[in-house]
N, C-alpha and C. Protein backbone atom coordinates (compact mmCIF):
# COMPACT_ATOMS: atom_id res chain seq x y z
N UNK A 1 112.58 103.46 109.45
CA UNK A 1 112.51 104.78 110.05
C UNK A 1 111.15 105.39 109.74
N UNK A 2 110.57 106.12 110.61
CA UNK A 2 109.29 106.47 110.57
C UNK A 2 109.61 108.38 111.31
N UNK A 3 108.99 109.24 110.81
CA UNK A 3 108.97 110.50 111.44
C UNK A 3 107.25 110.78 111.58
N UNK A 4 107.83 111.49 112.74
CA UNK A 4 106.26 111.96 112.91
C UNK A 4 106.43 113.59 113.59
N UNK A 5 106.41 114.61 113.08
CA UNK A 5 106.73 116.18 113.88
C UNK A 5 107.86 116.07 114.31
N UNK A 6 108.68 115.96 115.27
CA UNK A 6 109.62 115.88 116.10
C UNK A 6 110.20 114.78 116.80
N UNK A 7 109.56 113.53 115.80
CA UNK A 7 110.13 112.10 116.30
C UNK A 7 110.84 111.33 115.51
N UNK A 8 111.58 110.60 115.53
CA UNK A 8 112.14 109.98 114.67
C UNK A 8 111.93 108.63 115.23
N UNK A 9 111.73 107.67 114.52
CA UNK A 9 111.36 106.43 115.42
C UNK A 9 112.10 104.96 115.00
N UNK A 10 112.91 104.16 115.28
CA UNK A 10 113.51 103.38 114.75
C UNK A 10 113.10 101.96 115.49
N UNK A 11 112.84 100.79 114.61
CA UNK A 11 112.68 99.55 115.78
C UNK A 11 114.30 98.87 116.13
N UNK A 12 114.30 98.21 117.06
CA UNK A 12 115.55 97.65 117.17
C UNK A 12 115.08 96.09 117.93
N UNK A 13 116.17 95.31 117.51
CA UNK A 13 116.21 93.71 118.24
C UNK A 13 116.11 93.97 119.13
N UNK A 14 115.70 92.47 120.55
CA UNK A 14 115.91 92.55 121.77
C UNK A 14 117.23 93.19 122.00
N UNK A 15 118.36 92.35 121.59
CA UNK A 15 119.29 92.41 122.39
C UNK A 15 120.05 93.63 122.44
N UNK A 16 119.72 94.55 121.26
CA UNK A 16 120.25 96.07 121.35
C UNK A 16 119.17 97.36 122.30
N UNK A 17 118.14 96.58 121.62
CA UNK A 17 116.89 97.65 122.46
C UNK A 17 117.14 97.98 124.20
N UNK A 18 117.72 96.62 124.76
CA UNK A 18 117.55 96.86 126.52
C UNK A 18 118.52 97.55 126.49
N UNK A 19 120.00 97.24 125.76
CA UNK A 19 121.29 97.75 125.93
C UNK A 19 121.28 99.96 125.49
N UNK A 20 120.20 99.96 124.68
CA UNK A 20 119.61 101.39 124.35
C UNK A 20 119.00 101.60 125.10
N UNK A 21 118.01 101.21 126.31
CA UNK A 21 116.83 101.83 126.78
C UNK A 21 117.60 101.98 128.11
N UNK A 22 118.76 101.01 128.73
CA UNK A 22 119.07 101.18 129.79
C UNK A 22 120.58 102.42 129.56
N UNK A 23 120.74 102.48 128.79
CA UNK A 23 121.83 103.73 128.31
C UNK A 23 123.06 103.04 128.27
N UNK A 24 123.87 101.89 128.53
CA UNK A 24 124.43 101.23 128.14
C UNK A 24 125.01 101.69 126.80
N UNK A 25 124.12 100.97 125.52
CA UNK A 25 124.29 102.20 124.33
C UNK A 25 123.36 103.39 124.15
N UNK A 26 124.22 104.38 123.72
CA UNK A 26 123.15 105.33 123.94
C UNK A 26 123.33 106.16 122.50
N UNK A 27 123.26 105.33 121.76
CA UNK A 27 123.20 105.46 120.12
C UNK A 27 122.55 104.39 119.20
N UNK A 28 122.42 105.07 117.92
CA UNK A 28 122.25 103.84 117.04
C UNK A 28 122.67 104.12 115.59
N UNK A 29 123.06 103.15 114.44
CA UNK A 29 123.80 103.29 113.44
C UNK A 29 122.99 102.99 112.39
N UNK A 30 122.73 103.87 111.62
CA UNK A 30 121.70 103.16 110.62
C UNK A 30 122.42 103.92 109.23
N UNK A 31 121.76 103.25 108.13
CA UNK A 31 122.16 103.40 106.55
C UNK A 31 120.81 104.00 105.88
N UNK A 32 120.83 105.33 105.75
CA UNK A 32 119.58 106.21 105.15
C UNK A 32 119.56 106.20 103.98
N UNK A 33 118.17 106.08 103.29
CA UNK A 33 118.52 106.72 101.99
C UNK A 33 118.58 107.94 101.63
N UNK A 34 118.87 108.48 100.30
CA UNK A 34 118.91 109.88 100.37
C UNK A 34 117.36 110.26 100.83
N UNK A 35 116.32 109.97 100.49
CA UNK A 35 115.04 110.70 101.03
C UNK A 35 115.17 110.37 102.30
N UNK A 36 115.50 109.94 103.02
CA UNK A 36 115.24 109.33 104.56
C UNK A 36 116.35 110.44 105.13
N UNK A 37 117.17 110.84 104.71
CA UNK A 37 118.28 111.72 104.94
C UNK A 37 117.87 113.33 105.10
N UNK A 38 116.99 113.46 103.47
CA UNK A 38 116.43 114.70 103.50
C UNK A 38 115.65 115.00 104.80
N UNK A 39 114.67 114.05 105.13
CA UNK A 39 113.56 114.29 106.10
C UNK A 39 114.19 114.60 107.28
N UNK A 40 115.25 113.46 107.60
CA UNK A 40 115.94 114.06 108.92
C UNK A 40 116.23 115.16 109.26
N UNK A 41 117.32 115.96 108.16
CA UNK A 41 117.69 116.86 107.87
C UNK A 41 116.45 117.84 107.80
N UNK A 42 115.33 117.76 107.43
CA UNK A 42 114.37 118.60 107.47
C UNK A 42 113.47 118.88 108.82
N UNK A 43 113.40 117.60 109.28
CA UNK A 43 113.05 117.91 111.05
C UNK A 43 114.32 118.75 112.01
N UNK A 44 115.34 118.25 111.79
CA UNK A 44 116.68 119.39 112.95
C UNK A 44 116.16 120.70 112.11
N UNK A 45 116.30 120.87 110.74
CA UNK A 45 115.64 123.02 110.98
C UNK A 45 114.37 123.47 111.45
N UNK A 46 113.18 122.29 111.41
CA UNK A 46 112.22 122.95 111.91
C UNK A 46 111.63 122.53 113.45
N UNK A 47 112.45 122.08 113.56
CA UNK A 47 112.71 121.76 115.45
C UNK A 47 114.01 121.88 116.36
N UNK A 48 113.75 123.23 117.80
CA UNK A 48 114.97 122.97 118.11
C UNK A 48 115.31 121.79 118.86
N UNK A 49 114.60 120.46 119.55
CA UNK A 49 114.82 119.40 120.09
C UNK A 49 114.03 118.20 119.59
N UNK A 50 114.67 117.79 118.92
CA UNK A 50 114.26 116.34 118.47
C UNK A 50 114.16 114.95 118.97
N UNK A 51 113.26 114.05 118.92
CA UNK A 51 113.39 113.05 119.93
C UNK A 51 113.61 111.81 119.40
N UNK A 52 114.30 110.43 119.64
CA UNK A 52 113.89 109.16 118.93
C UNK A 52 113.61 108.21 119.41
N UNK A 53 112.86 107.62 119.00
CA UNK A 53 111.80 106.86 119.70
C UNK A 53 112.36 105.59 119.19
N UNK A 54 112.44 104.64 119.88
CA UNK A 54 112.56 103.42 119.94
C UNK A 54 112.25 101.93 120.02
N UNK A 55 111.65 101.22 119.42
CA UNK A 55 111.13 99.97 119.67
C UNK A 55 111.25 98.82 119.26
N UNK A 56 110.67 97.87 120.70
CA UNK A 56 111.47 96.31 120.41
C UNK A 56 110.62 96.09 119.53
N UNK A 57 111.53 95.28 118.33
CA UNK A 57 111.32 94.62 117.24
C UNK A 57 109.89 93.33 118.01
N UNK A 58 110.26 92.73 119.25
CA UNK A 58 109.65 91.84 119.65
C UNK A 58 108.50 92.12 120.59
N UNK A 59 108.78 92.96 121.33
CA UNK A 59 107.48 93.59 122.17
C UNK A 59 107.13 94.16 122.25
N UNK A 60 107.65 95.16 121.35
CA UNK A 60 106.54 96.71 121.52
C UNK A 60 106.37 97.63 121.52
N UNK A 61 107.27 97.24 123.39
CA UNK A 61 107.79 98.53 123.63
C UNK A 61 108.55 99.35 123.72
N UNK A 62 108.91 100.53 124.05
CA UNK A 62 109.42 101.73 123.32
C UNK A 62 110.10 102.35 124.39
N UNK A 63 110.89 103.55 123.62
CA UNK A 63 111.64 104.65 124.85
C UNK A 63 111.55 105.76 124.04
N UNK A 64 111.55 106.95 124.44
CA UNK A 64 112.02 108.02 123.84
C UNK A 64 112.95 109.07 124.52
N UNK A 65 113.82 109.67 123.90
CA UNK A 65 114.93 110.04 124.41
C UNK A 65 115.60 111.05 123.60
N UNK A 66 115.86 112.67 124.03
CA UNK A 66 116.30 113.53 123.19
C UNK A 66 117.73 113.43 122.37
N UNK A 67 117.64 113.85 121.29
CA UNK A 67 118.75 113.16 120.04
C UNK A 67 119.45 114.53 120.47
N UNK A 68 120.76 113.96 120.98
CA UNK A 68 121.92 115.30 121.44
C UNK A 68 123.09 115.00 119.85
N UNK A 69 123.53 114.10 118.93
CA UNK A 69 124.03 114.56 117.70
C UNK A 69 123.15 113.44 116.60
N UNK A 70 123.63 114.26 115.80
CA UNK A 70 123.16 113.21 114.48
C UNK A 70 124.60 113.57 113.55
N UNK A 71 125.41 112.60 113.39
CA UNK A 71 126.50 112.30 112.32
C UNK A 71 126.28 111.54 111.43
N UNK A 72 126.82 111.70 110.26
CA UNK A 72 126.83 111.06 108.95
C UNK A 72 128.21 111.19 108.24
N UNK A 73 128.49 109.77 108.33
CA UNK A 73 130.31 109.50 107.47
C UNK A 73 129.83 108.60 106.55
N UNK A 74 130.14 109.55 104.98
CA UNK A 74 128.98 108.51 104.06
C UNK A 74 128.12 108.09 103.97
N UNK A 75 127.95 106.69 103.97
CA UNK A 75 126.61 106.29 103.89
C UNK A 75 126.38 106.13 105.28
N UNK A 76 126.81 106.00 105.73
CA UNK A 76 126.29 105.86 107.66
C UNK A 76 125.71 107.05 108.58
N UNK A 77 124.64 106.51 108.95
CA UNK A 77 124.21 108.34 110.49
C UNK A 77 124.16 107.65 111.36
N UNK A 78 125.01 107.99 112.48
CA UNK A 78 124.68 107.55 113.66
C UNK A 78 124.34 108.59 114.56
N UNK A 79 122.99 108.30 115.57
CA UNK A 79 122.15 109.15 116.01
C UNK A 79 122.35 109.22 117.99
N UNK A 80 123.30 109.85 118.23
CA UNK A 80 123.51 109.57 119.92
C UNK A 80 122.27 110.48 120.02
N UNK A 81 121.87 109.98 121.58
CA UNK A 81 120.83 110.52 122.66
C UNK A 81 121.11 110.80 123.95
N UNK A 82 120.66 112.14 124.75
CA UNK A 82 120.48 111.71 125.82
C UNK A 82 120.78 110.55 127.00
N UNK A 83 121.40 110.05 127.75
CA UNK A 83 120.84 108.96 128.36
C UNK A 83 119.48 109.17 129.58
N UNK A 84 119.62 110.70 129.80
CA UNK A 84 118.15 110.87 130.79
C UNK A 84 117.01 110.51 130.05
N UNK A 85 115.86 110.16 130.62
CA UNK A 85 114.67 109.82 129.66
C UNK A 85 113.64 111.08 129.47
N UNK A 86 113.22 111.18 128.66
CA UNK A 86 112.45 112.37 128.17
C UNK A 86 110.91 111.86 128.12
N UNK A 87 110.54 110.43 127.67
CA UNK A 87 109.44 110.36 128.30
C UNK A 87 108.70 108.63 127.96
N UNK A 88 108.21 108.03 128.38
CA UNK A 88 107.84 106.45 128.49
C UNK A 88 106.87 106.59 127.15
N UNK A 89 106.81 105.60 126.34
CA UNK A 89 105.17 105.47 125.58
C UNK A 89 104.92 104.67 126.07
């Protein structure tokens, strides 16, 4: 996980990345640590729309797409989006 202002950026495998970029899934499940948790948590108060950015582990390239929840059950956050696109890198 990488933040940058209002991005949150995660890489993903082929085979989940197309299934995310085409909205198919239109989430992702990840295991934060507590600092990786804080930061999140620290970008939703100082932004009202947050975005996450996405990329293939294998090529590159990317999507970005506005983060409509962020849940956390324990150790797990899973981050749904949008399926409209918000904008190409």
């Amino acid at each position: 996980m990488n933040i940058k202002a209002n991005i949150i950026t995660f890489k993903s495998r082929p085979e989940f990345f197309n299934k995310e970029e085409s909205g198919i899934k239109n989430n992702t499940v990840r295991y934060l640590s507590d600092e990786e948790a804080r930061k999140v948590d620290r970008v939703q108060c100082l932004f009202s729309e947050v975005l996450i950015q996405i990329t293939n582990t294998e090529t590159g390239d990317s999507f970005r797409r506005v983060i409509r929840d962020i849940s956390t059950n324990e150790d797990v956050t899973v981050f749904t989006w949008d399926l409209e696109e918000e904008s190409e890198v």
